[in-house]
PDB file of N, CA and C in Angstrom:
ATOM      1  N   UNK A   1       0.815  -1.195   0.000  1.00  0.00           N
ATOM      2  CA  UNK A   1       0.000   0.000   0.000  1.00  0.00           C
ATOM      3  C   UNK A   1       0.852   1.250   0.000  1.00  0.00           C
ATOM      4  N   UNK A   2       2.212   1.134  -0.469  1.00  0.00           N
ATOM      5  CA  UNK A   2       2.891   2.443  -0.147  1.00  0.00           C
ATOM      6  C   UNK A   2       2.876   3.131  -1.348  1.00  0.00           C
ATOM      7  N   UNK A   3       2.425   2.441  -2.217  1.00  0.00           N
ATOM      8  CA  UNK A   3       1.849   3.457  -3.839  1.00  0.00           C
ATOM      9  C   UNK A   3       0.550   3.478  -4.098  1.00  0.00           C
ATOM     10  N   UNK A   4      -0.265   3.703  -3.266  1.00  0.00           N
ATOM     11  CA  UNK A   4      -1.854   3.734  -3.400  1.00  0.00           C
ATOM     12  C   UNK A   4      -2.213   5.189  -3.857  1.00  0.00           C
ATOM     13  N   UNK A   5      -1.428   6.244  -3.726  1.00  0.00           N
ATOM     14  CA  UNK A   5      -1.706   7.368  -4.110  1.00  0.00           C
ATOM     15  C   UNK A   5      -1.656   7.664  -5.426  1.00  0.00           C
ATOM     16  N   UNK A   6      -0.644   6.592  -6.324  1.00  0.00           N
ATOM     17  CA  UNK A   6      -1.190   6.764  -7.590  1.00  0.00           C
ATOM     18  C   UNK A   6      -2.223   6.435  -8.617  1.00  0.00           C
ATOM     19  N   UNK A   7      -3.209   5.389  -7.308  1.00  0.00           N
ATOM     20  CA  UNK A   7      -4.251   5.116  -7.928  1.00  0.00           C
ATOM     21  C   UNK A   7      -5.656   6.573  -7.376  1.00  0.00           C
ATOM     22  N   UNK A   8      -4.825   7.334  -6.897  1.00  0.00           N
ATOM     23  CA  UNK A   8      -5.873   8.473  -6.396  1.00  0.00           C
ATOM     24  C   UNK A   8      -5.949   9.557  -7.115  1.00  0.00           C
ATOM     25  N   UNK A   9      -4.688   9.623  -8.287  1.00  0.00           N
ATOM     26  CA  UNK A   9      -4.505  10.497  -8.992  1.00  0.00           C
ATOM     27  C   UNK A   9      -5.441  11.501 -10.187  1.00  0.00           C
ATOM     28  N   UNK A  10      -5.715  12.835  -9.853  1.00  0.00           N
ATOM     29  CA  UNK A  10      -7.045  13.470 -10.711  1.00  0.00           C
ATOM     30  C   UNK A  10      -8.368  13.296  -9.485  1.00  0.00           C
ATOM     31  N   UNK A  11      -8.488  12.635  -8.088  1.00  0.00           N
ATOM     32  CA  UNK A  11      -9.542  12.871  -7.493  1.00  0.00           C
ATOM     33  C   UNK A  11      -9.284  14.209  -7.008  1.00  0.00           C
ATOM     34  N   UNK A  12     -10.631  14.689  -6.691  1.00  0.00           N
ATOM     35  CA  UNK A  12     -10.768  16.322  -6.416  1.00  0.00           C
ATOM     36  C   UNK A  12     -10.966  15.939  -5.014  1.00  0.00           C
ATOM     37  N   UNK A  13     -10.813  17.147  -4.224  1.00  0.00           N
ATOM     38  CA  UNK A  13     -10.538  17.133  -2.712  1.00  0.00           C
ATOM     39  C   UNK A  13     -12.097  17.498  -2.349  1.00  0.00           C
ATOM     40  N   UNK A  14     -12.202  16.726  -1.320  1.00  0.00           N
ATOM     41  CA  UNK A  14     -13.552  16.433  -0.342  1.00  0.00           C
ATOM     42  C   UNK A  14     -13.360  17.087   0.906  1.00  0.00           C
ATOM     43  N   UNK A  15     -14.472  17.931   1.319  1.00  0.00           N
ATOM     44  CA  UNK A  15     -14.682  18.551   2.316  1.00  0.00           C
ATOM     45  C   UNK A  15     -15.074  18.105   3.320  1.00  0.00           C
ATOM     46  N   UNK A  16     -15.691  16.570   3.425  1.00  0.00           N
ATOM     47  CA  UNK A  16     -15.956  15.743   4.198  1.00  0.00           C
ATOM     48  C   UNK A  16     -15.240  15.142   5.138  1.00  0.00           C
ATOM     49  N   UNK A  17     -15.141  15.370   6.242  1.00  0.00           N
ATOM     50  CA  UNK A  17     -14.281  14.587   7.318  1.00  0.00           C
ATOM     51  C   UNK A  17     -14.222  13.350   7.348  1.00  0.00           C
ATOM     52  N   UNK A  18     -15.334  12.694   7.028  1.00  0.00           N
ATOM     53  CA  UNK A  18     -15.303  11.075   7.013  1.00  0.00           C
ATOM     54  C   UNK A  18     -15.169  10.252   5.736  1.00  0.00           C
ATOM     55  N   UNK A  19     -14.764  10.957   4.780  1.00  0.00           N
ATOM     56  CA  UNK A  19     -13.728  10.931   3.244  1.00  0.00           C
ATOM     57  C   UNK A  19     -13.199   9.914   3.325  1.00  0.00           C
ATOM     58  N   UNK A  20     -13.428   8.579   2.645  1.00  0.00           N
ATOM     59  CA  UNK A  20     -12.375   7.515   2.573  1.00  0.00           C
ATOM     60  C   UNK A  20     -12.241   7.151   1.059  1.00  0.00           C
ATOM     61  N   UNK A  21     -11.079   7.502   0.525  1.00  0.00           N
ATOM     62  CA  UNK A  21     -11.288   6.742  -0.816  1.00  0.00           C
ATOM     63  C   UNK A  21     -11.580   5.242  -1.523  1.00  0.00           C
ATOM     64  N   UNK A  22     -12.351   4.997  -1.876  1.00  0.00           N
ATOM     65  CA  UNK A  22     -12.756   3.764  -2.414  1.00  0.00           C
ATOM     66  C   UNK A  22     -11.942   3.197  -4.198  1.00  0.00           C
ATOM     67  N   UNK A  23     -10.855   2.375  -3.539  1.00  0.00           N
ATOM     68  CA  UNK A  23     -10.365   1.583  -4.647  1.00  0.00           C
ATOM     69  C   UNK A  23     -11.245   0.431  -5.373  1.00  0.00           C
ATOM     70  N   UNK A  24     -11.249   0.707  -6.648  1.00  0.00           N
ATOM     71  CA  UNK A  24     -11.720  -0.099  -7.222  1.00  0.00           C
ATOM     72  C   UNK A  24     -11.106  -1.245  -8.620  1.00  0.00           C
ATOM     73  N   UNK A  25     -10.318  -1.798  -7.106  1.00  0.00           N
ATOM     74  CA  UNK A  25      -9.321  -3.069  -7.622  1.00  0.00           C
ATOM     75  C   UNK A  25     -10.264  -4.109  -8.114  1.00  0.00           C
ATOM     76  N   UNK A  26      -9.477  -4.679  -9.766  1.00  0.00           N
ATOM     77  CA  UNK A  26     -10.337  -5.562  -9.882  1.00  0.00           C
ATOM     78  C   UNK A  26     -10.532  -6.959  -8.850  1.00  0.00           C
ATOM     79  N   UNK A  27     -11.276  -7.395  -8.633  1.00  0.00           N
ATOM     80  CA  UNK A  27     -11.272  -8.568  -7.978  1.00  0.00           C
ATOM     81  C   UNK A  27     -10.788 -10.117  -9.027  1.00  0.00           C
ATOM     82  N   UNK A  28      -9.853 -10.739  -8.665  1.00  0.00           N
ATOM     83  CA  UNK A  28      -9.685 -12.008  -9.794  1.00  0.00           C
ATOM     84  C   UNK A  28     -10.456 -12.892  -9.591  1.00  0.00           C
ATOM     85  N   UNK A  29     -11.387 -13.224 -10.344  1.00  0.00           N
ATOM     86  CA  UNK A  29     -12.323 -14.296 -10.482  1.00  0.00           C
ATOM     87  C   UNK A  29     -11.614 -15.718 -10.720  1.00  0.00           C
ATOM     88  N   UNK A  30     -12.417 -16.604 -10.261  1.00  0.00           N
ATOM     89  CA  UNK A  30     -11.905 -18.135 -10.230  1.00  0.00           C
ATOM     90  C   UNK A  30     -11.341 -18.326 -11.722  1.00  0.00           C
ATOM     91  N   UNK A  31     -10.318 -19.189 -11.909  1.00  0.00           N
ATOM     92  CA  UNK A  31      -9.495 -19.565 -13.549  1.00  0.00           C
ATOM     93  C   UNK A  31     -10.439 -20.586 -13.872  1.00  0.00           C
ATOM     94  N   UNK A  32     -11.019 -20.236 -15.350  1.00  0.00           N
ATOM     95  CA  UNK A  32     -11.964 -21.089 -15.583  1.00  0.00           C
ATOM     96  C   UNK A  32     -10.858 -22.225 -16.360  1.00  0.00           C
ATOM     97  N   UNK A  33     -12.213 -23.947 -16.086  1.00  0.00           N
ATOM     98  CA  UNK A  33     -11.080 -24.940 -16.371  1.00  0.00           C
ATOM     99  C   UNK A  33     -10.730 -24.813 -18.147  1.00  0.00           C
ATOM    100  N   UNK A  34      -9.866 -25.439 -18.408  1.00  0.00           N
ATOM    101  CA  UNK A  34      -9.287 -25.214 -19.525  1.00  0.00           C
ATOM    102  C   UNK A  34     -10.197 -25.865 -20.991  1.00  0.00           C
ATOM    103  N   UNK A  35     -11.206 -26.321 -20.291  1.00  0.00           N
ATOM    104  CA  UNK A  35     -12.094 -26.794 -21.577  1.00  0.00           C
ATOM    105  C   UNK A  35     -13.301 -25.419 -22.114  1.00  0.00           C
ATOM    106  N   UNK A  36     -12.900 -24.490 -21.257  1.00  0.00           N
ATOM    107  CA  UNK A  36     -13.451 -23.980 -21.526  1.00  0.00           C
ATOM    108  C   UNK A  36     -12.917 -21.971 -22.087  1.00  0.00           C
ATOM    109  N   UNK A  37     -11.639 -22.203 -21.857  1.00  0.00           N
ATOM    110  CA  UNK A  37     -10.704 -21.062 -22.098  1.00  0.00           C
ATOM    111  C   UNK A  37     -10.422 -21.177 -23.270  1.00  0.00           C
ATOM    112  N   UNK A  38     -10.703 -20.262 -24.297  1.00  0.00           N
ATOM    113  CA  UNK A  38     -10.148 -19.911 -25.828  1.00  0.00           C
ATOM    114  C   UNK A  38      -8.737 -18.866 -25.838  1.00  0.00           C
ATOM    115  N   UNK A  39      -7.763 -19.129 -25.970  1.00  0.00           N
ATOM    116  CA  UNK A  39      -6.866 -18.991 -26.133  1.00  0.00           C
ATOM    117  C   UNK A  39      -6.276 -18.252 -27.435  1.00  0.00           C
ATOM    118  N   UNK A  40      -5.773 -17.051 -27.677  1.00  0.00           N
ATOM    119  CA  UNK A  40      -4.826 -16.891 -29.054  1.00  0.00           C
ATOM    120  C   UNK A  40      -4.028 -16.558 -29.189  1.00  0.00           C
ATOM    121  N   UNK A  41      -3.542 -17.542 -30.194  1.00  0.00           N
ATOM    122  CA  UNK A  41      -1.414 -17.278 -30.321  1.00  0.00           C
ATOM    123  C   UNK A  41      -1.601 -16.681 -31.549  1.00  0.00           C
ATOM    124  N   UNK A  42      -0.340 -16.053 -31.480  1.00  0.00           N
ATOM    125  CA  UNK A  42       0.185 -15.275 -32.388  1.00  0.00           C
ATOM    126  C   UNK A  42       1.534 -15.048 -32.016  1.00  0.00           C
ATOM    127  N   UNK A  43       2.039 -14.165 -33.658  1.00  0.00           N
ATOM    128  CA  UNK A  43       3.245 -14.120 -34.191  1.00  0.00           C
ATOM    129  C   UNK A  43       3.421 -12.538 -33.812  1.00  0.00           C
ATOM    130  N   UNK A  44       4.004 -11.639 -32.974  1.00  0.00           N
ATOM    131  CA  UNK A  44       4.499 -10.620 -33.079  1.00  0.00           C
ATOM    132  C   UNK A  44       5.838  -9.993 -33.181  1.00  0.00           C
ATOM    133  N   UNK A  45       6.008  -9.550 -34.251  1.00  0.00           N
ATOM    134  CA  UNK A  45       7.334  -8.857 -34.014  1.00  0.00           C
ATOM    135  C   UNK A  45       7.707  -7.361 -34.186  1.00  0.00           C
ATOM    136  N   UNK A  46       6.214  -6.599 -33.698  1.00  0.00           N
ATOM    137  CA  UNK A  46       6.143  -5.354 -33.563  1.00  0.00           C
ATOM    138  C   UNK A  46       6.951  -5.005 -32.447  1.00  0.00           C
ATOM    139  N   UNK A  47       7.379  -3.580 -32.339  1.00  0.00           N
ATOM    140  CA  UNK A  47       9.076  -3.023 -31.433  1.00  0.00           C
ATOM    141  C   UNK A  47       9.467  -4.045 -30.380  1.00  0.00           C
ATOM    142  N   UNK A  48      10.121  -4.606 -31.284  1.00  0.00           N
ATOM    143  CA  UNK A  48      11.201  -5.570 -30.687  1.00  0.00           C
ATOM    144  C   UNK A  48      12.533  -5.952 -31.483  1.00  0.00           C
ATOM    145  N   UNK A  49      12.649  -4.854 -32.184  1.00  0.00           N
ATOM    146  CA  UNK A  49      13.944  -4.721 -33.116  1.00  0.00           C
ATOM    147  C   UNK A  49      14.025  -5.908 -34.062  1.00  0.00           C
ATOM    148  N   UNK A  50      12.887  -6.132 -34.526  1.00  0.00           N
ATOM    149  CA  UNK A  50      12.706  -7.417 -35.449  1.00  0.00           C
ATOM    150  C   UNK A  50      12.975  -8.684 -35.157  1.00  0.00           C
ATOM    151  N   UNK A  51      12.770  -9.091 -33.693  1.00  0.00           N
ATOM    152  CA  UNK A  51      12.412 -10.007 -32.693  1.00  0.00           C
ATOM    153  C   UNK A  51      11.367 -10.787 -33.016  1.00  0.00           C
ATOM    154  N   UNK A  52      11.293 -12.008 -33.422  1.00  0.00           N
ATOM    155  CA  UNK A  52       9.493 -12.741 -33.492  1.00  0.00           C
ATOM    156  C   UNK A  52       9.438 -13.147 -31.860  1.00  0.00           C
ATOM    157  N   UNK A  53       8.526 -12.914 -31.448  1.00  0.00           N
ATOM    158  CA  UNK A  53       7.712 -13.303 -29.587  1.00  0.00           C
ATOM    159  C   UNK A  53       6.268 -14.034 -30.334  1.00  0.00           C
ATOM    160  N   UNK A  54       6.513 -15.254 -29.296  1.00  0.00           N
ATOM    161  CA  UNK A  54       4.600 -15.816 -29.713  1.00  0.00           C
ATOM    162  C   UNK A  54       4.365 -15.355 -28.834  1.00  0.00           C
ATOM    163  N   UNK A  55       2.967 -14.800 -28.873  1.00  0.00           N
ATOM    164  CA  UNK A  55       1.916 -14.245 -28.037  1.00  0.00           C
ATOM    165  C   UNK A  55       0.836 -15.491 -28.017  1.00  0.00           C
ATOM    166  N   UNK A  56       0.615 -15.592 -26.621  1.00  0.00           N
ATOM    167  CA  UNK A  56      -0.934 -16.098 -26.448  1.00  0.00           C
ATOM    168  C   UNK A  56      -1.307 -15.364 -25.635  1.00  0.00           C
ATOM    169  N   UNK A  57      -2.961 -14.932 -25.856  1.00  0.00           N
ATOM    170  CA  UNK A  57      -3.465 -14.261 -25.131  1.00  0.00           C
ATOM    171  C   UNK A  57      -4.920 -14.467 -24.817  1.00  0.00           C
ATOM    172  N   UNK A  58      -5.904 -14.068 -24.030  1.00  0.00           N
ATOM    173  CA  UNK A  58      -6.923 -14.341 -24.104  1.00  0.00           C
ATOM    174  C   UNK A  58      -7.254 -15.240 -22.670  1.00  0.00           C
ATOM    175  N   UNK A  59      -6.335 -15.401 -21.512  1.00  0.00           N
ATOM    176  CA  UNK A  59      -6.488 -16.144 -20.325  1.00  0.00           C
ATOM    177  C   UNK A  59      -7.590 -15.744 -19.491  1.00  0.00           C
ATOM    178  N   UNK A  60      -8.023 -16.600 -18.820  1.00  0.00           N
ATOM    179  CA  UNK A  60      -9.408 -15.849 -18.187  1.00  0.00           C
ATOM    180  C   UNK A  60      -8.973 -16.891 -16.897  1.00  0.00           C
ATOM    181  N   UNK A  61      -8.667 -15.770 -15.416  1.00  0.00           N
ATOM    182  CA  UNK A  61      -8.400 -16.240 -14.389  1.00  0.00           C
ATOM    183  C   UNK A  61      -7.495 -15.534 -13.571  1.00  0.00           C
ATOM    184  N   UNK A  62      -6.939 -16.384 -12.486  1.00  0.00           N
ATOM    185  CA  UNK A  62      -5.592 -15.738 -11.742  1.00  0.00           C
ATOM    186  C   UNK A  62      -4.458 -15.836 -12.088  1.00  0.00           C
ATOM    187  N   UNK A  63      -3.890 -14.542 -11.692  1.00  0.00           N
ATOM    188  CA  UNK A  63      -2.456 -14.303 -12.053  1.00  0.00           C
ATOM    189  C   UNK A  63      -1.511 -15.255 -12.159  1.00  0.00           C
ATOM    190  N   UNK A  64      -1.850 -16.225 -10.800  1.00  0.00           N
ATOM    191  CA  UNK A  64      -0.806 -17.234 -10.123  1.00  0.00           C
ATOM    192  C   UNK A  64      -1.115 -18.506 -11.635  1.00  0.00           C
ATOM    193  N   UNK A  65      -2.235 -18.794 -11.670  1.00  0.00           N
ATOM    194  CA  UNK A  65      -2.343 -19.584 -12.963  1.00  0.00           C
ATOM    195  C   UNK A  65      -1.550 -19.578 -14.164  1.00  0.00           C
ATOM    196  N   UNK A  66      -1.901 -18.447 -14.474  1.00  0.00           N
ATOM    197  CA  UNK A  66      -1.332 -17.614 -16.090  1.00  0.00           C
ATOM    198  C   UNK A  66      -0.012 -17.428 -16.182  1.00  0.00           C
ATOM    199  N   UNK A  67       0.892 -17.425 -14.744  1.00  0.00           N
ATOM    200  CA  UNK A  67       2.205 -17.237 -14.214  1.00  0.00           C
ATOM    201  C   UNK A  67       2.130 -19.244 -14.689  1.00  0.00           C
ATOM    202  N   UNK A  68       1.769 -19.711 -14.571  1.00  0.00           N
ATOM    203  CA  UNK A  68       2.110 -21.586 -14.152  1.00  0.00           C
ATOM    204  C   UNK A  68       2.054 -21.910 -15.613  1.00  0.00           C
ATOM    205  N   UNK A  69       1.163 -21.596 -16.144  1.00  0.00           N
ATOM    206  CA  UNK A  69       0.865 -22.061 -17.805  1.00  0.00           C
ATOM    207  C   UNK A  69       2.124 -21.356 -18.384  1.00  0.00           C
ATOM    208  N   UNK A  70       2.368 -20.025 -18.416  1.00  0.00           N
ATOM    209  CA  UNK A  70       3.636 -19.597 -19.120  1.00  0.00           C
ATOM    210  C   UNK A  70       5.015 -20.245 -18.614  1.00  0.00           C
ATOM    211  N   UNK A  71       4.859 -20.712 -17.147  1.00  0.00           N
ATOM    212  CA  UNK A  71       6.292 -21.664 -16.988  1.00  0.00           C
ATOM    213  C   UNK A  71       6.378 -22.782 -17.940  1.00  0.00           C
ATOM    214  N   UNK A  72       4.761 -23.227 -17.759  1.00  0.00           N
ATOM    215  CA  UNK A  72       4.992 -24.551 -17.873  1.00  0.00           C
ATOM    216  C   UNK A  72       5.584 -24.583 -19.666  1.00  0.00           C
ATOM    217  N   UNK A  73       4.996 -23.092 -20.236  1.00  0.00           N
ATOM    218  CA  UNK A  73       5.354 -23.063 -22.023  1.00  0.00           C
ATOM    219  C   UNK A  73       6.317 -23.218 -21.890  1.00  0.00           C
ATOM    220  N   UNK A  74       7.409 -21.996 -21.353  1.00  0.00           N
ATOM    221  CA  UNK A  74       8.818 -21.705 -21.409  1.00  0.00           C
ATOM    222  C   UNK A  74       9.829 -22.708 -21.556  1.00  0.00           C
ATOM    223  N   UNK A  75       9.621 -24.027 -20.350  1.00  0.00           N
ATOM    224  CA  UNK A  75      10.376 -25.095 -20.019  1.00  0.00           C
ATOM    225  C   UNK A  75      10.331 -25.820 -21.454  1.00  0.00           C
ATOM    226  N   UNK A  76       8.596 -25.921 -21.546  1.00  0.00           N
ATOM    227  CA  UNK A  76       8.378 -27.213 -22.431  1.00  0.00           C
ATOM    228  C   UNK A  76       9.187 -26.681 -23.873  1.00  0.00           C
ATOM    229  N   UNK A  77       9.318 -25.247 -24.543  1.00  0.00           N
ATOM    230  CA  UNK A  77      10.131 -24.523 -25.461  1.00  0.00           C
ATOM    231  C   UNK A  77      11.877 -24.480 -25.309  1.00  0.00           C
ATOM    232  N   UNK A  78      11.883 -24.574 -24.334  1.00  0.00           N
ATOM    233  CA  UNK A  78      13.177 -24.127 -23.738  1.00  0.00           C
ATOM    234  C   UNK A  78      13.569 -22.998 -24.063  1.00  0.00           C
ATOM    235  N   UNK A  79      13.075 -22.215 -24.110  1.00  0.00           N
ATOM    236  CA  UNK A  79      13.243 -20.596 -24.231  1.00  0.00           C
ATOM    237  C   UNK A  79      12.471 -19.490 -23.312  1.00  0.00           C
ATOM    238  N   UNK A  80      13.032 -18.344 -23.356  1.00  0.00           N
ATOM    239  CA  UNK A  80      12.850 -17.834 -22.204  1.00  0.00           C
ATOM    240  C   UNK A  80      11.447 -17.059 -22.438  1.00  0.00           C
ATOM    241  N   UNK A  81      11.114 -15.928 -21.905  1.00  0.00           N
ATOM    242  CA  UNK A  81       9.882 -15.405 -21.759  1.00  0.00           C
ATOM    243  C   UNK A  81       9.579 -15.276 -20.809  1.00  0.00           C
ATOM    244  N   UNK A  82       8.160 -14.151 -21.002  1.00  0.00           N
ATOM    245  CA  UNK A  82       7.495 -13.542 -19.416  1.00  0.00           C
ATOM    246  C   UNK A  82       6.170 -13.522 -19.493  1.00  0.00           C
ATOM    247  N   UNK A  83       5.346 -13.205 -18.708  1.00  0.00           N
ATOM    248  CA  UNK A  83       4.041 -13.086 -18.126  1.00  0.00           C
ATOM    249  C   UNK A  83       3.795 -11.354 -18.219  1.00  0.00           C
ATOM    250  N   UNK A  84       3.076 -10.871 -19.067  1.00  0.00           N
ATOM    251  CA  UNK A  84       2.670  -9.294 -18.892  1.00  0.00           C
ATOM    252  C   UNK A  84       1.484  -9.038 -19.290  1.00  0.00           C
ATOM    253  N   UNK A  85       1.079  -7.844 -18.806  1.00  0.00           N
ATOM    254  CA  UNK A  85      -0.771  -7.169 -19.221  1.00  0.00           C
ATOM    255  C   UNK A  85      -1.628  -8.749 -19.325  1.00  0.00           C
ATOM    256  N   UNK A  86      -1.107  -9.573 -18.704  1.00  0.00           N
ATOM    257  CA  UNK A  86      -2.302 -10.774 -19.266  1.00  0.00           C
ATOM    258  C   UNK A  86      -2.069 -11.311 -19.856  1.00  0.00           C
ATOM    259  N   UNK A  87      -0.524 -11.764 -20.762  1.00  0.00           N
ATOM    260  CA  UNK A  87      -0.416 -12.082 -21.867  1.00  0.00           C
ATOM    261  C   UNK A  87       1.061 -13.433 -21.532  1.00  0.00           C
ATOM    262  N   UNK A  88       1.171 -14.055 -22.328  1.00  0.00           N
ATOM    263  CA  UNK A  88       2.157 -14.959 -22.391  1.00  0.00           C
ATOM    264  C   UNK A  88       3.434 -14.788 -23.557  1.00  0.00           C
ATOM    265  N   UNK A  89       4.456 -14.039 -23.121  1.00  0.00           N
ATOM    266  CA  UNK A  89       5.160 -13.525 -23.943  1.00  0.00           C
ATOM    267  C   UNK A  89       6.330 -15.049 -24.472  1.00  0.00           C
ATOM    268  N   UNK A  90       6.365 -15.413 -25.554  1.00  0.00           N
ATOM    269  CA  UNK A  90       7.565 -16.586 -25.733  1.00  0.00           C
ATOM    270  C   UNK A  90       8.525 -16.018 -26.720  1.00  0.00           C
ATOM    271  N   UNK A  91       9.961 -16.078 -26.214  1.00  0.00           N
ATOM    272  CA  UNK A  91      10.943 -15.929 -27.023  1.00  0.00           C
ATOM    273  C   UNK A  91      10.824 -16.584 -28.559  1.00  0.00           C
ATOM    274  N   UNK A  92      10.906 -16.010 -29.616  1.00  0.00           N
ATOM    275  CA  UNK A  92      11.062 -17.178 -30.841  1.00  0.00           C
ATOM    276  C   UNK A  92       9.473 -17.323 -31.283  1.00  0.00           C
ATOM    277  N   UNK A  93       9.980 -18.329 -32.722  1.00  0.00           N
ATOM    278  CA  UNK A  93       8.589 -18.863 -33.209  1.00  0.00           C
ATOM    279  C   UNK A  93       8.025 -19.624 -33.032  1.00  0.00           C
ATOM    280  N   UNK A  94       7.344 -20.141 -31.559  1.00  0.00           N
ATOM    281  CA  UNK A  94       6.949 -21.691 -31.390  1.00  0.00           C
ATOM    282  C   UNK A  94       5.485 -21.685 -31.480  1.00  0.00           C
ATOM    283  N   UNK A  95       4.517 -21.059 -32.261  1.00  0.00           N
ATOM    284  CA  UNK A  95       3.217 -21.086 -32.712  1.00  0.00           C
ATOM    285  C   UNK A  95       2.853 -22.569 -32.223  1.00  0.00           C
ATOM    286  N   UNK A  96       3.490 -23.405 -33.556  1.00  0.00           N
ATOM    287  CA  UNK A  96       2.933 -24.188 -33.723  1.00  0.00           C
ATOM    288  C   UNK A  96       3.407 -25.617 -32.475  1.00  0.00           C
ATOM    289  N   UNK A  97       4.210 -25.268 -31.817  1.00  0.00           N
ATOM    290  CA  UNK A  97       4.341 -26.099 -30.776  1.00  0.00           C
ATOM    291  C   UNK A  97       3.740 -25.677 -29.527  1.00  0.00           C
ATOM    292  N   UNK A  98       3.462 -24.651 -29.550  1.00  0.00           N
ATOM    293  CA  UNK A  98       2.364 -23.914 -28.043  1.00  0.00           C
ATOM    294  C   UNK A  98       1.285 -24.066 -28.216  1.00  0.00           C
ATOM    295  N   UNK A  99       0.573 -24.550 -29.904  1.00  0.00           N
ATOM    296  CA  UNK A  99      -0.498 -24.936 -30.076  1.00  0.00           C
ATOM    297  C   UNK A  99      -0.991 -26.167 -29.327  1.00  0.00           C
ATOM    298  N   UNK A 100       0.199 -26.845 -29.940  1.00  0.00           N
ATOM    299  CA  UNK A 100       0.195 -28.877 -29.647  1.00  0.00           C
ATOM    300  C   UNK A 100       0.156 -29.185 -28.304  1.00  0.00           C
ATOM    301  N   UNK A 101       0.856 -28.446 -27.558  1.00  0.00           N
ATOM    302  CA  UNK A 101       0.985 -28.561 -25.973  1.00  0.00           C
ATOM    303  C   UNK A 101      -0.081 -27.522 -25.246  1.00  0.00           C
ATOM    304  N   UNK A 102      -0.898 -26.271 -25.958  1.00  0.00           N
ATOM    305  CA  UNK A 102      -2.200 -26.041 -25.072  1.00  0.00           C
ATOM    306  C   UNK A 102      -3.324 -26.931 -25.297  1.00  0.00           C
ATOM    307  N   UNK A 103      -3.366 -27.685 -26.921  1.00  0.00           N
ATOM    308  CA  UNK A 103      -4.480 -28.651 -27.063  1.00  0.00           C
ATOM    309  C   UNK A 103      -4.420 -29.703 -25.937  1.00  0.00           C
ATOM    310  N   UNK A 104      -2.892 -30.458 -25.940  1.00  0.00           N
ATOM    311  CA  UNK A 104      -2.925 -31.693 -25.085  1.00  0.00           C
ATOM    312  C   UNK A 104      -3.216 -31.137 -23.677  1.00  0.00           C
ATOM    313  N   UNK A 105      -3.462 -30.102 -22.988  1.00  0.00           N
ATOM    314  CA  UNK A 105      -4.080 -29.037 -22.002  1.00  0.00           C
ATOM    315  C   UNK A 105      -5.573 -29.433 -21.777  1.00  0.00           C
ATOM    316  N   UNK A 106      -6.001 -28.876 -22.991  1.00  0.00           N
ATOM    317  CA  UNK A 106      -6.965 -29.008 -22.642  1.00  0.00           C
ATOM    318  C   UNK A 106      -7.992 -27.773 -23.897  1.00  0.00           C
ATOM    319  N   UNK A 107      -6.806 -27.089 -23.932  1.00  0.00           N
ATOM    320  CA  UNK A 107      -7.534 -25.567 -24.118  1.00  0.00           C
ATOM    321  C   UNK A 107      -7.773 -25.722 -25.247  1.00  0.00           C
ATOM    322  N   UNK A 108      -8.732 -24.131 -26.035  1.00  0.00           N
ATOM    323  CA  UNK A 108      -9.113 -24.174 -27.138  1.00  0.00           C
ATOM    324  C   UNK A 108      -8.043 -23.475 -27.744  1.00  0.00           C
ATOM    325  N   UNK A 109      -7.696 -23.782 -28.985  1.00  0.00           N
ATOM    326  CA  UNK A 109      -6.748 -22.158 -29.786  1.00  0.00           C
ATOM    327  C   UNK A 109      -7.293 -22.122 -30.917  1.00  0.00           C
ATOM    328  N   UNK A 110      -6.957 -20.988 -31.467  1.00  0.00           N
ATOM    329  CA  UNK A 110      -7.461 -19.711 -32.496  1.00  0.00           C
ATOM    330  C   UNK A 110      -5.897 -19.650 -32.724  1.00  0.00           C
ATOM    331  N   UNK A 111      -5.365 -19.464 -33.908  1.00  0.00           N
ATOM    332  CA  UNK A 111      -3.810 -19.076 -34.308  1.00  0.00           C
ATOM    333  C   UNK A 111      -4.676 -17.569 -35.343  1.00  0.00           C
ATOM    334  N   UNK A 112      -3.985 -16.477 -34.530  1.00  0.00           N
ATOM    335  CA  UNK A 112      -4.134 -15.402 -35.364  1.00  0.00           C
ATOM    336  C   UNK A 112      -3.006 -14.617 -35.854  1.00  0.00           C
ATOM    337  N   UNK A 113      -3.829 -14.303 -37.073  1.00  0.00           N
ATOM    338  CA  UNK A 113      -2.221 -14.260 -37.985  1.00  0.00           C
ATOM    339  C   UNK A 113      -1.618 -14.709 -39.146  1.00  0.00           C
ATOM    340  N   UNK A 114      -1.791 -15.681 -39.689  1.00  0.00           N
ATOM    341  CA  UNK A 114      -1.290 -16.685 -40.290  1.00  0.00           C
ATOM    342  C   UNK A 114      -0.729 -17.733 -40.277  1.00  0.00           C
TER     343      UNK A 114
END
C-alpha cells in the first residue's frame, strides 16, 4: 500500500471529514477450467527490433495460474519469456508447438495471424 496514491490520482478534494477513498481493484475471479478457455497465439514482431515473440493471449483467471501455464510453455520450449498485461510472452517462433501442448491441455486455440 505504499503506492496507493497513484491510484488516487485526478480525485478532487472532499470537504468531508469522514472521506475515505474507495479503490476499485479488480477482484480475480476463479481460472476457468481449460475446456473452456479460448486462447490466441500469435506471431508478433512489432518493437522488438525485429524479434518474433509468440503471443498467447486471451487467459481468463488468476495471475498465479497464467504465471504456471507460461512456466509450464517456457520449459516445455526451452526458451525464455514472461508473463505481462495478461499475456504470455515466448521468445522465438513456437506457434505451432504452443499450439500442440495447449491442445494436449486441454484448451481451445485460435492461431491469429497466419
Amino acid at each position: 500500500m505504499a503506492k496507493d496514491w497513484k491510484e488516487r490520482l485526478g480525485t478532487v478534494y472532499s470537504t468531508n471529514p469522514n472521506f475515505e477513498f474507495e479503490t476499485n481493484k479488480n477482484e480475480e475471479g476463479e481460472t476457468l477450467p481449460p475446456r473452456q478457455q479460448k486462447l490466441y497465439v500469435s506471431l508478433d514482431k512489432r518493437n522488438r527490433k525485429g524479434k518474433a515473440v509468440s503471443l498467447v493471449e486471451g487467459f481468463v483467471g488468476k495471475e498465479e495460474d497464467l504465471e504456471a501455464l507460461g512456466k509450464m510453455l517456457k520449459s516445455k520450449c526451452g526458451v525464455g519469456g514472461t508473463v505481462k498485461d495478461n499475456e504470455i510472452m515466448i521468445q522465438g517462433d513456437f506457434r505451432d508447438k504452443i499450439t500442440v501442448l495447449l491442445k494436449a491441455e486441454g484448451y481451445q486455440i485460435i492461431r491469429k495471424g497466419g
